[in-house]
N, C-alpha and C. Protein backbone atom coordinates (compact mmCIF):
# COMPACT_ATOMS: atom_id res chain seq x y z
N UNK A 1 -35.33 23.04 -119.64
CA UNK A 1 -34.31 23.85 -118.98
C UNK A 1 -32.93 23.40 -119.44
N UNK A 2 -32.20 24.40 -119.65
CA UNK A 2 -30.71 23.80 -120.10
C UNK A 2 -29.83 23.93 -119.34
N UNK A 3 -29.00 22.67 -119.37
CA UNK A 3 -27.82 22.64 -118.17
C UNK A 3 -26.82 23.99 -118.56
N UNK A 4 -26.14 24.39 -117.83
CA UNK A 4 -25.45 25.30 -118.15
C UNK A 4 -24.18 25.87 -116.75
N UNK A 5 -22.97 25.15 -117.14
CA UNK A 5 -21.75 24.89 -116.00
C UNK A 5 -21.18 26.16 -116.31
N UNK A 6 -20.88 27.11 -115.17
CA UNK A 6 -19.76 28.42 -115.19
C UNK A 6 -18.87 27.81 -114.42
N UNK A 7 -16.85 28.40 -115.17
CA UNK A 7 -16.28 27.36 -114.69
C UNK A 7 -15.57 29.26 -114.35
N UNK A 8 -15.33 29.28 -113.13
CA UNK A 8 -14.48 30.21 -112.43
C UNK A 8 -13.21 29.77 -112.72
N UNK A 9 -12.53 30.44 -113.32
CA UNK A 9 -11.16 30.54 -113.60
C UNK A 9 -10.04 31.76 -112.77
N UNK A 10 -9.57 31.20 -112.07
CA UNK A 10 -9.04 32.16 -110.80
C UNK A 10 -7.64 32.03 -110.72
N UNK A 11 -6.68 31.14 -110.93
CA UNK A 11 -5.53 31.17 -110.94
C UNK A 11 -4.19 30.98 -112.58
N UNK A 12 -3.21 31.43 -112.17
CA UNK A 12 -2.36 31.90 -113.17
C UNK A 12 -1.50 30.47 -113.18
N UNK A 13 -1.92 29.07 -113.16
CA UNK A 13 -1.30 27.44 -113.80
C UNK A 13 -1.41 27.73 -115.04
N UNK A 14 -0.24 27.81 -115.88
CA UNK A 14 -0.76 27.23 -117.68
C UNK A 14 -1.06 25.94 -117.29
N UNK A 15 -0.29 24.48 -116.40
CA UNK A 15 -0.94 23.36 -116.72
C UNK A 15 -2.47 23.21 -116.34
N UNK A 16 -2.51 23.87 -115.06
CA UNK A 16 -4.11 23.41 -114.35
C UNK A 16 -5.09 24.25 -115.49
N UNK A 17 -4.47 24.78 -116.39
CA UNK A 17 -5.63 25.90 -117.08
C UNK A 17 -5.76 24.87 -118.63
N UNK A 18 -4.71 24.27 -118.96
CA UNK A 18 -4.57 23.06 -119.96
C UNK A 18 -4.77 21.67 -120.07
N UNK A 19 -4.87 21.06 -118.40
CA UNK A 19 -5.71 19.87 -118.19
C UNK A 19 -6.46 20.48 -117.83
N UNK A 20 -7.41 21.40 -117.48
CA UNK A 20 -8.50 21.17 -116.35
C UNK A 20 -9.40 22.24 -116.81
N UNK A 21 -9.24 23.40 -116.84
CA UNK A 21 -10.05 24.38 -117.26
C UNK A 21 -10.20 24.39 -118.89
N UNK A 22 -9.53 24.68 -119.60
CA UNK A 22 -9.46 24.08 -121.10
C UNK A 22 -10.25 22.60 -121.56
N UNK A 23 -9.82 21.29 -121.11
CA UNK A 23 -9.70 20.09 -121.28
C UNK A 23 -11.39 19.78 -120.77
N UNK A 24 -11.84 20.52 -119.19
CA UNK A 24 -13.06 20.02 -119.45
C UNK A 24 -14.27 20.78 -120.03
N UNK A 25 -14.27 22.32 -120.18
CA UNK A 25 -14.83 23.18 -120.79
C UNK A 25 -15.25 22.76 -121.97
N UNK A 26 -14.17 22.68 -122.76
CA UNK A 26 -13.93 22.23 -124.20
C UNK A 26 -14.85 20.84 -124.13
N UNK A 27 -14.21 19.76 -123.68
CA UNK A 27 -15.23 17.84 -123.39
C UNK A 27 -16.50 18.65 -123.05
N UNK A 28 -16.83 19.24 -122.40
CA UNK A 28 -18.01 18.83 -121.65
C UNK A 28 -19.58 19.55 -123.01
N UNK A 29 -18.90 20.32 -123.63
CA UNK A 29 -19.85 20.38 -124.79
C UNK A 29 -19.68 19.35 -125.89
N UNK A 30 -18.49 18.80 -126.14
CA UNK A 30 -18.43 17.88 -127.38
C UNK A 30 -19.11 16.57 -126.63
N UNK A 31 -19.11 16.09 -125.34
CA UNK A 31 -19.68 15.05 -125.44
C UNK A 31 -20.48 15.26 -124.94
N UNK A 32 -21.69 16.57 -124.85
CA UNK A 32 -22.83 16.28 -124.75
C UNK A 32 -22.63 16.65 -122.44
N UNK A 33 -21.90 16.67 -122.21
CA UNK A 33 -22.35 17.14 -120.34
C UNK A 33 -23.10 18.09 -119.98
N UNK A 34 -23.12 19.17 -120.61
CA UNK A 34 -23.55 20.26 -120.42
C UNK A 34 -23.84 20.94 -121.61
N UNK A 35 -24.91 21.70 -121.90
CA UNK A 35 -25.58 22.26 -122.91
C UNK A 35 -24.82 23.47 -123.40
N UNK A 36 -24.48 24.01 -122.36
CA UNK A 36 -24.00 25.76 -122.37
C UNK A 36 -22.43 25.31 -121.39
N UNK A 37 -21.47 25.78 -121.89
CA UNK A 37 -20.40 26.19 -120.52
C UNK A 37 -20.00 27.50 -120.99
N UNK A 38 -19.67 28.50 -119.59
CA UNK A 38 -19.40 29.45 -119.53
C UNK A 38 -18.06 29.53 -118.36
N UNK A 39 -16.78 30.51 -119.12
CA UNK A 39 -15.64 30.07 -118.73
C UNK A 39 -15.70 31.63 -118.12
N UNK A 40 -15.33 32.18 -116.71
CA UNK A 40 -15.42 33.31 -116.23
C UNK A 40 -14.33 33.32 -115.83
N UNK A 41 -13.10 34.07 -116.27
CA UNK A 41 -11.84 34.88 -116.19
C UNK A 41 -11.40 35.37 -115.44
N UNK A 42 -10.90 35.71 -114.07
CA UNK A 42 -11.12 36.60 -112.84
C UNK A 42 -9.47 35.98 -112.22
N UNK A 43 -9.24 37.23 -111.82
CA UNK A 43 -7.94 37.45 -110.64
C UNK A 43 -6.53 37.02 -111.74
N UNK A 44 -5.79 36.27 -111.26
CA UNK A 44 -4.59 35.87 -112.42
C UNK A 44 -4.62 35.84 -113.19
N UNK A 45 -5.58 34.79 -113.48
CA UNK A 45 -5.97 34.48 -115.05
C UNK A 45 -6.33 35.56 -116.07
N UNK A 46 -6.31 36.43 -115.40
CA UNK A 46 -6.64 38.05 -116.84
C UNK A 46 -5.39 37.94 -117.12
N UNK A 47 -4.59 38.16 -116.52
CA UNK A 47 -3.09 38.10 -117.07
C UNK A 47 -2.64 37.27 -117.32
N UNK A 48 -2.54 36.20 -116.95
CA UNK A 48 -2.08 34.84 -117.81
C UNK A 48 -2.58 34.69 -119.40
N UNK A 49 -3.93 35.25 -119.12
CA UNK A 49 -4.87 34.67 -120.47
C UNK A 49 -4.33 35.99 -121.82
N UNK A 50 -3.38 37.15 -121.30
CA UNK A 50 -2.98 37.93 -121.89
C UNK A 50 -1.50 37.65 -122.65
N UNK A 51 -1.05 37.43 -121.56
CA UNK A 51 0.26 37.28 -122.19
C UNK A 51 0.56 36.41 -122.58
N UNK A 52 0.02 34.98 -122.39
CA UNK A 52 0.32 33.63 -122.94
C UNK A 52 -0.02 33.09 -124.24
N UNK A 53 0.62 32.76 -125.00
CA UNK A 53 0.61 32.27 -126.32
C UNK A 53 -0.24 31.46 -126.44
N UNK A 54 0.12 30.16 -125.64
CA UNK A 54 -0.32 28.65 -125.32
C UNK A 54 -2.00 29.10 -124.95
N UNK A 55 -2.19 29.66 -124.10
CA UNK A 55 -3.09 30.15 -123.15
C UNK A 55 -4.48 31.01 -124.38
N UNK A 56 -3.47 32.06 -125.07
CA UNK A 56 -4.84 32.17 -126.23
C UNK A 56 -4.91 31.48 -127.21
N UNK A 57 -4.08 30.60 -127.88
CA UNK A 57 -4.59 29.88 -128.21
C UNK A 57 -5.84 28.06 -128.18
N UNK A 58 -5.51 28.58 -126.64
CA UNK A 58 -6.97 27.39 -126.10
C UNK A 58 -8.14 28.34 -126.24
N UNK A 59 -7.77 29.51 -125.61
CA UNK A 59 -8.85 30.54 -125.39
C UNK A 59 -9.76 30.17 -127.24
N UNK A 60 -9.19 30.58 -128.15
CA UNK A 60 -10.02 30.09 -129.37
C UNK A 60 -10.15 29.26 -129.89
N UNK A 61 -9.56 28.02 -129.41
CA UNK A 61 -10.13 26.25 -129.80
C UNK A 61 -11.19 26.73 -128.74
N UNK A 62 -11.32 26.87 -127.42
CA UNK A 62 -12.74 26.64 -126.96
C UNK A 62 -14.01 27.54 -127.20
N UNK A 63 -13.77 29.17 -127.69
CA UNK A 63 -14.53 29.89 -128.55
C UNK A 63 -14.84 29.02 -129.99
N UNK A 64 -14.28 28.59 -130.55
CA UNK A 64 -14.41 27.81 -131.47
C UNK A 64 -15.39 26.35 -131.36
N UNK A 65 -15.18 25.71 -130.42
CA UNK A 65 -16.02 24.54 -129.94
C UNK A 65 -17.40 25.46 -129.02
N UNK A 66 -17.86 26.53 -128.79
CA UNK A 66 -18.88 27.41 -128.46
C UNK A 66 -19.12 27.18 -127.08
N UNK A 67 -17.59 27.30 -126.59
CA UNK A 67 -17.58 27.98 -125.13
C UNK A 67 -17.32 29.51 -124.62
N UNK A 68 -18.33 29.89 -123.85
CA UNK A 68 -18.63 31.61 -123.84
C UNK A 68 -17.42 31.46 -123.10
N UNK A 69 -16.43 33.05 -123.23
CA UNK A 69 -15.58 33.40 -122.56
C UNK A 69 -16.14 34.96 -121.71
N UNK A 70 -15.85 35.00 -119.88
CA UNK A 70 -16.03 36.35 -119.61
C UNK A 70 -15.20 36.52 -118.62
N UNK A 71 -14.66 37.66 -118.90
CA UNK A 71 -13.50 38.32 -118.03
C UNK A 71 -13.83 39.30 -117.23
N UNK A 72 -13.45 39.52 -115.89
CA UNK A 72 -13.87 40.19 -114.86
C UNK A 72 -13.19 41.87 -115.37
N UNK A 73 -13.73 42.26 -115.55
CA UNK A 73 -13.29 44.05 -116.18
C UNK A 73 -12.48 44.63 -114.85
N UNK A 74 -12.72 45.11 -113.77
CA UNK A 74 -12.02 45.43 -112.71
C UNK A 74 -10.76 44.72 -112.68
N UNK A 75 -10.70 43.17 -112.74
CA UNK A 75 -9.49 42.61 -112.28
C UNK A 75 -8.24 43.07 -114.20
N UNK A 76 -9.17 43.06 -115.44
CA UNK A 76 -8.58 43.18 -116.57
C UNK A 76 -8.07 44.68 -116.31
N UNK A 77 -9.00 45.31 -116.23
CA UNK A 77 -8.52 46.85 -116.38
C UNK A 77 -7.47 47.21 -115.23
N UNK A 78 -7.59 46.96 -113.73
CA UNK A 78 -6.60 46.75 -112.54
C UNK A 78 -4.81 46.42 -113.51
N UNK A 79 -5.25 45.05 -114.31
CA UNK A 79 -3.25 44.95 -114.70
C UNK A 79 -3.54 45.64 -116.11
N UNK A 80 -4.50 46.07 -116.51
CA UNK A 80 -4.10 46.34 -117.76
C UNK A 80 -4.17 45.72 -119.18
N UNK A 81 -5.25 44.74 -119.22
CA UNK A 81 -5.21 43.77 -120.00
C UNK A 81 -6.68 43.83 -120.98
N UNK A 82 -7.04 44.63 -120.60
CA UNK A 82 -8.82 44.59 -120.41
C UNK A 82 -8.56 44.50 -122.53
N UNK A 83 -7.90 45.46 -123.00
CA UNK A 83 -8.15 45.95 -124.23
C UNK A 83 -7.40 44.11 -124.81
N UNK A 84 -6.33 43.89 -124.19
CA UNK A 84 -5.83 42.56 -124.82
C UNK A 84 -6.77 41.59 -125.03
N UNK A 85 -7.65 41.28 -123.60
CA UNK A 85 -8.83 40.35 -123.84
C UNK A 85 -9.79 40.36 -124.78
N UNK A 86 -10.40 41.87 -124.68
CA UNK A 86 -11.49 42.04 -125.84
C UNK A 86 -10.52 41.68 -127.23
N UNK A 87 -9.94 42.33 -127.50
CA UNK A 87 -9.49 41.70 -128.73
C UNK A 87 -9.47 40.30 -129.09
N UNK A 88 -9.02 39.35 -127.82
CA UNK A 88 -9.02 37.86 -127.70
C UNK A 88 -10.73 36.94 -128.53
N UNK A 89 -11.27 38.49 -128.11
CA UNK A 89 -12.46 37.45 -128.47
C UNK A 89 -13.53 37.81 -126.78
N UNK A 90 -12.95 38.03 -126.07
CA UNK A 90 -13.49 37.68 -124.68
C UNK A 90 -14.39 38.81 -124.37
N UNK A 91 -15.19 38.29 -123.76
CA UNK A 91 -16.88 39.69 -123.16
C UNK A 91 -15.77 40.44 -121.94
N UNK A 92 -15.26 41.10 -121.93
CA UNK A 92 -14.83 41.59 -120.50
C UNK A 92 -16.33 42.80 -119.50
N UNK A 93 -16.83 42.04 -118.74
CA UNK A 93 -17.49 42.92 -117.95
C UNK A 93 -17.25 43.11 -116.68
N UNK A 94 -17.72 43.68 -115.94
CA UNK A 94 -17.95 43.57 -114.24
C UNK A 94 -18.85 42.48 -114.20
N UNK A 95 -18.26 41.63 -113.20
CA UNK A 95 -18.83 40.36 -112.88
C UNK A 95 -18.80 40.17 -111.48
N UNK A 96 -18.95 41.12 -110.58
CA UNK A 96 -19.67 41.34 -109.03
C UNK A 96 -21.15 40.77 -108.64
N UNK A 97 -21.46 41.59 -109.37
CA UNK A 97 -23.05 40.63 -109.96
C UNK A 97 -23.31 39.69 -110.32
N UNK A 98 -22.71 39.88 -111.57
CA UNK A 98 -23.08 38.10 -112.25
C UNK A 98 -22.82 36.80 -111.06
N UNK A 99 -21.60 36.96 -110.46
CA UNK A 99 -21.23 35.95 -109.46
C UNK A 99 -22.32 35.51 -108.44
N UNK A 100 -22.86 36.55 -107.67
CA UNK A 100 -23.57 36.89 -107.08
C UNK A 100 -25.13 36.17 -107.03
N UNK A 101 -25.23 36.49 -108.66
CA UNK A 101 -26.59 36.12 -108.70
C UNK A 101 -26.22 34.20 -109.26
N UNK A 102 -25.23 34.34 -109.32
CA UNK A 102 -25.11 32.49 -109.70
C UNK A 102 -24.92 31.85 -108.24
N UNK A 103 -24.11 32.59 -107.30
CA UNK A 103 -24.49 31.69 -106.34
C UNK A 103 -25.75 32.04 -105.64
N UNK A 104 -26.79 32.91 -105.87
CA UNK A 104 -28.09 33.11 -104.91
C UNK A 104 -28.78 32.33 -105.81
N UNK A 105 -28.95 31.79 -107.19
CA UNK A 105 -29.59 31.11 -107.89
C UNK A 105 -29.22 29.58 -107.89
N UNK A 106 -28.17 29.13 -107.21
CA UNK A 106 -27.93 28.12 -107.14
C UNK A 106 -27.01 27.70 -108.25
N UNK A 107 -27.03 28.16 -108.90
CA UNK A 107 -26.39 27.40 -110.54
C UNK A 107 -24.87 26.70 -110.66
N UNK A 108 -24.77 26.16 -111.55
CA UNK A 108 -23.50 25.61 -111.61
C UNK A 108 -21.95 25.52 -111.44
N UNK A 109 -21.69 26.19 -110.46
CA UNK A 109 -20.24 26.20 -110.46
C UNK A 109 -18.99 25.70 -110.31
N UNK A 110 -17.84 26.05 -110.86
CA UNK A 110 -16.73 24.82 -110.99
C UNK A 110 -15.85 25.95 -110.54
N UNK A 111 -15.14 26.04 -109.91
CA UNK A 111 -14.44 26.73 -109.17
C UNK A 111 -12.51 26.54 -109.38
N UNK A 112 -11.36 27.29 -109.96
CA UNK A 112 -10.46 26.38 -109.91
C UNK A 112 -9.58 28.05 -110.04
């Protein structure tokens, strides 16, 4: 079975998104913590992760180090960003579900 951490990304910090969401996403596959991380995009952060320079460029050091990126489509398409993300690189879907079934399955979550 493979470990596999989804890190909810919910607020619009460039720093908390550059120590913390970035910094351990990124570590936690190079040294081996977790097999799979999956970085889920939702509420501010669609827009932060749009307009910020700083911000896409972590977005593809951690696509690059083979951390999945997914963006909540309702909250992207809501400001308008939805087409910016996909371009980024990023899965934008509805993630009502997905959430859903990670917390009825128990699975990994990091919440920030």
């Amino acid at each position: 079975m493979m470990d596999h951490l989804y890190i909810l990304w919910t607020n619009n910090q460039l720093e908390t998104a550059k120590k913390m969401v970035f910094m351990y996403g990124k570590n936690s596959l190079l040294r081996g913590w977790w097999d799979q991380v999956t970085i889920i995009i939702w509420g501010a952060a669609t827009k932060l992760a749009s307009e910020n320079e700083q911000i896409q460029d972590g977005l593809k050091d951690l696509q690059d180090t083979g951390v999945k990126l997914l963006a909540c489509r309702a909250c992207a398409e809501q400001l308008g960003v939805d087409e910016v993300l996909e371009k980024l690189g990023v899965k934008v879907i509805y993630t009502g579900e997905l959430m859903t079934r990670l917390l009825k399955d128990n699975e990994k979550l990091l919440t920030v």
